[in-house]
Protein backbone atom coordinates (compact mmCIF):
# COMPACT_ATOMS: atom_id res chain seq x y z
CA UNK A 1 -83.35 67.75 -25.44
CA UNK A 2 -84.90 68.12 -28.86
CA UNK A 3 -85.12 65.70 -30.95
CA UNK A 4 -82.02 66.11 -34.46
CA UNK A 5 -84.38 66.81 -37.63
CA UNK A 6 -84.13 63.41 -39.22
CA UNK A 7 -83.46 61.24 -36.48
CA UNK A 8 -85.01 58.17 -38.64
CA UNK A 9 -82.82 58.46 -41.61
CA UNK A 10 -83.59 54.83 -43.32
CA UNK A 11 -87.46 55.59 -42.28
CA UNK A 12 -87.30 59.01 -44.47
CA UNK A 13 -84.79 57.49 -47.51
CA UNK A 14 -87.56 54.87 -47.56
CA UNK A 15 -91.08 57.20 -47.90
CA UNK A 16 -88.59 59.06 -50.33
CA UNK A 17 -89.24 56.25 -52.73
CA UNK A 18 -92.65 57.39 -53.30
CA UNK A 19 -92.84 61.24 -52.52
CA UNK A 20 -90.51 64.18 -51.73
CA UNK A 21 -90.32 65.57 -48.21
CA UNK A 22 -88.95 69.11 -47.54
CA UNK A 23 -86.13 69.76 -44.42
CA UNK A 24 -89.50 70.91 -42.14
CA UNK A 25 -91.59 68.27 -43.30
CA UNK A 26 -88.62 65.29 -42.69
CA UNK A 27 -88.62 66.76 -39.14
CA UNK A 28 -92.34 66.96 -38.10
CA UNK A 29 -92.63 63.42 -39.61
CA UNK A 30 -89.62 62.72 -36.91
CA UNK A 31 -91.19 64.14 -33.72
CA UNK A 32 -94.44 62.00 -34.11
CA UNK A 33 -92.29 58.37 -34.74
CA UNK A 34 -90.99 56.10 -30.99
CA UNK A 35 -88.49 53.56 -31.32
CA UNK A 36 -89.96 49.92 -30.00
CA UNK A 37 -87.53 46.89 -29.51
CA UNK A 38 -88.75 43.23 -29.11
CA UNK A 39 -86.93 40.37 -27.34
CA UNK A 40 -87.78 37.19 -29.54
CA UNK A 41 -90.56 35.48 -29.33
CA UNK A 42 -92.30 38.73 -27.75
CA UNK A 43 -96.00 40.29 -29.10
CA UNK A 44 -96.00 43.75 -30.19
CA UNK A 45 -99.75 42.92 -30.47
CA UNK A 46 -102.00 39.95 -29.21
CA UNK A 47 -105.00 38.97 -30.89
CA UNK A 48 -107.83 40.54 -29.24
CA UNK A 49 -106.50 43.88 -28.87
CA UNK A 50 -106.73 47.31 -30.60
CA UNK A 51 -103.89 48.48 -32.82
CA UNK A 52 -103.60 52.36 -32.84
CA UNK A 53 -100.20 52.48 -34.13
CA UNK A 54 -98.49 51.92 -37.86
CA UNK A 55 -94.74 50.21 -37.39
CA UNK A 56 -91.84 50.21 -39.20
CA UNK A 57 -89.43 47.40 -39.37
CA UNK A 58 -85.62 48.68 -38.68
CA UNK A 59 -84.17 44.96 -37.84
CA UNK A 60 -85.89 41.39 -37.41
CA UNK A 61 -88.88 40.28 -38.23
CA UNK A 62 -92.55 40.19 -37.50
CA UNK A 63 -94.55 37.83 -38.20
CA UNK A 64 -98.91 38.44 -38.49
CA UNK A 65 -100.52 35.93 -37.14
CA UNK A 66 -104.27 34.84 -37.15
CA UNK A 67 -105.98 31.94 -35.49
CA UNK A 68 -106.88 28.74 -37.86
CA UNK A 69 -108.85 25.61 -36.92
CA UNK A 70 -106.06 23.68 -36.32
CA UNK A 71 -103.63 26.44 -34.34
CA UNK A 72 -102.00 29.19 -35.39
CA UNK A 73 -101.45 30.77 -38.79
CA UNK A 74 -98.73 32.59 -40.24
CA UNK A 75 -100.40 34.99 -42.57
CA UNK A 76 -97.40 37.11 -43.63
CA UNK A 77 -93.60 37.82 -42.13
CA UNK A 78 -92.73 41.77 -42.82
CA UNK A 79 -89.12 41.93 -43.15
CA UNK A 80 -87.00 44.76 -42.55
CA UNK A 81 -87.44 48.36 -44.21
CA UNK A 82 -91.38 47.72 -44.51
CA UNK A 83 -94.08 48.47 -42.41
CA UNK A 84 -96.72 46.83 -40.69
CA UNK A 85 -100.27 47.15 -38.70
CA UNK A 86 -102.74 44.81 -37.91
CA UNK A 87 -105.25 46.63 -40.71
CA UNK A 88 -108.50 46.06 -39.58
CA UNK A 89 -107.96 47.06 -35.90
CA UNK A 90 -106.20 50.21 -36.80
CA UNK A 91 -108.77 51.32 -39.65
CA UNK A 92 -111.95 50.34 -37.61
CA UNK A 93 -111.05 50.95 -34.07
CA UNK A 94 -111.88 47.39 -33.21
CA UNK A 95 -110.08 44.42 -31.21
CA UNK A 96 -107.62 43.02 -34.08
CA UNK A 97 -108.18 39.51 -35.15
CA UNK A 98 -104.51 39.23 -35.84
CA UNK A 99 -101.05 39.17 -33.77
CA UNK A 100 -98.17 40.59 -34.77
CA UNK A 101 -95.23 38.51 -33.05
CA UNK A 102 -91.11 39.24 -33.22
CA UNK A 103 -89.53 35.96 -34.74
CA UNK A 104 -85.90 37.68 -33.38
CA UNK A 105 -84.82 39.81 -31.92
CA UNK A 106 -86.42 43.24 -33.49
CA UNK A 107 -86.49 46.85 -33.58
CA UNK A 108 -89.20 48.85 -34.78
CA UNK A 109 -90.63 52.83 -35.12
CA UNK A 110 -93.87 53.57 -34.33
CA UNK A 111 -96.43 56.12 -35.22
CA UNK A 112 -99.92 56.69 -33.17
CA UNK A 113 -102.82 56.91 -35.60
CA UNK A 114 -103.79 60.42 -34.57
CA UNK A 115 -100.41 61.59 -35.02
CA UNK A 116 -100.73 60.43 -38.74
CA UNK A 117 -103.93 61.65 -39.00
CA UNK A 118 -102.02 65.30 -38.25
CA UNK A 119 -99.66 64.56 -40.64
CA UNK A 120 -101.68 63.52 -43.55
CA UNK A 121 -103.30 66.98 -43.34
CA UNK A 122 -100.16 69.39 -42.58
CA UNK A 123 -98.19 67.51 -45.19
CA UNK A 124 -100.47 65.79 -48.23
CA UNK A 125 -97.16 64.19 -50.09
CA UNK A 126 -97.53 61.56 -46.98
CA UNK A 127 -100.76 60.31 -47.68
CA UNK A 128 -99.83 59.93 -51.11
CA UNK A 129 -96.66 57.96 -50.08
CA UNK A 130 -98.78 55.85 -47.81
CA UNK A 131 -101.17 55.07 -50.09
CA UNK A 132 -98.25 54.06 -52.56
CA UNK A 133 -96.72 51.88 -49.80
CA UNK A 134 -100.33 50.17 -48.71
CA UNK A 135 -100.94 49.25 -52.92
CA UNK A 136 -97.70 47.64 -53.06
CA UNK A 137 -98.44 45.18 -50.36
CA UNK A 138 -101.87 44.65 -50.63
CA UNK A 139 -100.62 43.39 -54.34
CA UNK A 140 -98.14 40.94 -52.66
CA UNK A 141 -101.03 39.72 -50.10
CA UNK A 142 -103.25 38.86 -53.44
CA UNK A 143 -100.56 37.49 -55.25
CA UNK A 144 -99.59 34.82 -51.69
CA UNK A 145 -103.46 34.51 -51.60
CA UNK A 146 -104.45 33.61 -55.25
CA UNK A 147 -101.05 30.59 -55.92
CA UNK A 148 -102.09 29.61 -52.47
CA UNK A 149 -105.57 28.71 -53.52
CA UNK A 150 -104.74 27.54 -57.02
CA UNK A 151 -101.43 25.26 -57.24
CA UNK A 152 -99.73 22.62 -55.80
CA UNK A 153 -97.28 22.35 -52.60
CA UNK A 154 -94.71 22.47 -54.57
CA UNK A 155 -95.32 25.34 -57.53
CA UNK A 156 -96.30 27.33 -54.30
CA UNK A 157 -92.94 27.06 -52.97
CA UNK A 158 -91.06 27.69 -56.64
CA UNK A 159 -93.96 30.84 -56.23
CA UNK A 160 -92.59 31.94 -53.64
CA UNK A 161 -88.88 32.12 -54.81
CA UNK A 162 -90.16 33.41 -57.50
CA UNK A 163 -92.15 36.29 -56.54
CA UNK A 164 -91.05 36.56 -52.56
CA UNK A 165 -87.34 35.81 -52.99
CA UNK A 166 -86.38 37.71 -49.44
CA UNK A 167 -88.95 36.15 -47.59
CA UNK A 168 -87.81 32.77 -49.33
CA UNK A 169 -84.47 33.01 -47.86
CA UNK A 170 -84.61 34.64 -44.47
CA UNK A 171 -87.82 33.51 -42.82
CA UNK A 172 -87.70 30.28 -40.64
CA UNK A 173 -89.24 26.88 -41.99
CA UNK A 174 -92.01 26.64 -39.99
CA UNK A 175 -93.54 29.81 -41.20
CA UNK A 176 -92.63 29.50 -44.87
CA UNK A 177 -95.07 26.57 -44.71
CA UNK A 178 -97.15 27.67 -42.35
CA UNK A 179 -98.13 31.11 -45.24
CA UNK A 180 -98.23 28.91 -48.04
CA UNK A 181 -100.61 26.36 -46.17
CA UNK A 182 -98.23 23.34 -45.75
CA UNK A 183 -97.29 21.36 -43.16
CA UNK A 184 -93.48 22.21 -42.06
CA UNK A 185 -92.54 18.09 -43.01
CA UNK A 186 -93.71 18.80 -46.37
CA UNK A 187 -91.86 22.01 -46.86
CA UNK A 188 -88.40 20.36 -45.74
CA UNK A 189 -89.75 17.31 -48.15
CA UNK A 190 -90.54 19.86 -51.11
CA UNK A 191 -86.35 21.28 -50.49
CA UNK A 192 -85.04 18.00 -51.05
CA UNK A 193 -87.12 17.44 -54.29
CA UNK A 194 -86.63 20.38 -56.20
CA UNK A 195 -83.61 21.51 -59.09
CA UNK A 196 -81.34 23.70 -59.15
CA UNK A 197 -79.92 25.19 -62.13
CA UNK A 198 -78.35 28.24 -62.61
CA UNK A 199 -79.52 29.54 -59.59
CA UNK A 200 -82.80 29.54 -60.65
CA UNK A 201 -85.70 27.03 -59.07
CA UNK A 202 -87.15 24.48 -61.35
CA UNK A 203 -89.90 21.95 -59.13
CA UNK A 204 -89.96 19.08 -62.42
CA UNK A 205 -92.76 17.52 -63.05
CA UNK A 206 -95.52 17.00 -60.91
């Protein structure tokens, strides 16, 4: 049976944001994607292997993870309607130095690299979208990477309100302090400490 012309229609509202797709364009971009679904817990990729495929987040979570000195390391949780790779493995054709674990149960679309290969050349708009889409998260990586570095516990978590506020409220504990390199008993300490007023954050005085 062939596939409907949009069978994705969240996937196509979503590259909409940043280009315009035509009905013939919508469907070739349909016939290349596979639906994955993850039990919780489960690795769509474990360090040490090669990522050939870009994903997109329909439900759950996934969180990248990368090996520290002391144990794991929650480098970033993509959240629904945003997608995800481990980027090194799937630019350089190497064995990924990241995982990329379901915290819930998730469901995800996937794309092969030499499918979007084909479709960057038969329809240009999609590079142009992807390249739109890969900007606006390497510009939230920088921004988690520079307060990281350069404040305290506690302005890193009024940060990440600030500038993260879905991630802030949906992601689990553990891995909230795990990307903003604290401890998970400092985190929960941090919660108890801070304001609230007017529904904004305010951490007091240091």
């Amino acid at each position: 049976m062939d596939r409907p012309e949009n069978s994705y229609p969240e996937l196509i509202h979503y590259l909409k944001r940043y280009a315009s797709f035509n009905a013939l364009e919508v469907s070739q971009i349909s016939a290349c994607i596979e639906p994955v679904k993850l039990q919780r817990g489960e690795w769509l990729l474990h360090p040490g292997e090669q990522c050939g495929h870009l994903y997109y987040v329909r439900k759950g979570m996934i969180r990248t993870v990368a090996e520290g000195g002391k144990g794991e390391i929650t480098a970033w949780v993509t959240l629904p309607l945003r997608f995800v790779t481990a980027t090194y493995s799937y630019i350089k054709r190497k064995p990924s130095n990241v995982g990329l674990q379901a915290i819930v149960r998730s469901e995800l679309l996937r794309i092969a690299k030499a499918d979007v290969k084909q479709l960057y050349e038969s329809i240009p708009a999609l590079k142009d979208a992807s390249l739109a889409i890969m900007n606006e998260h390497y510009i939230d990586l920088e921004r988690l990477y520079i307060f990281c570095l350069s404040h305290s516990a506690r302005q890193r978590y009024a940060n990440l309100y600030s500038y993260f506020p879905d991630l802030f409220f949906k992601v689990p504990l553990k891995y909230l302090a795990s990307m903003i390199h604290v401890k998970p008993e400092t985190l929960s300490r941090i919660r108890k400490l801070v304001d609230w007023t007017d529904g904004e954050l305010s951490t007091g005085t240091e």
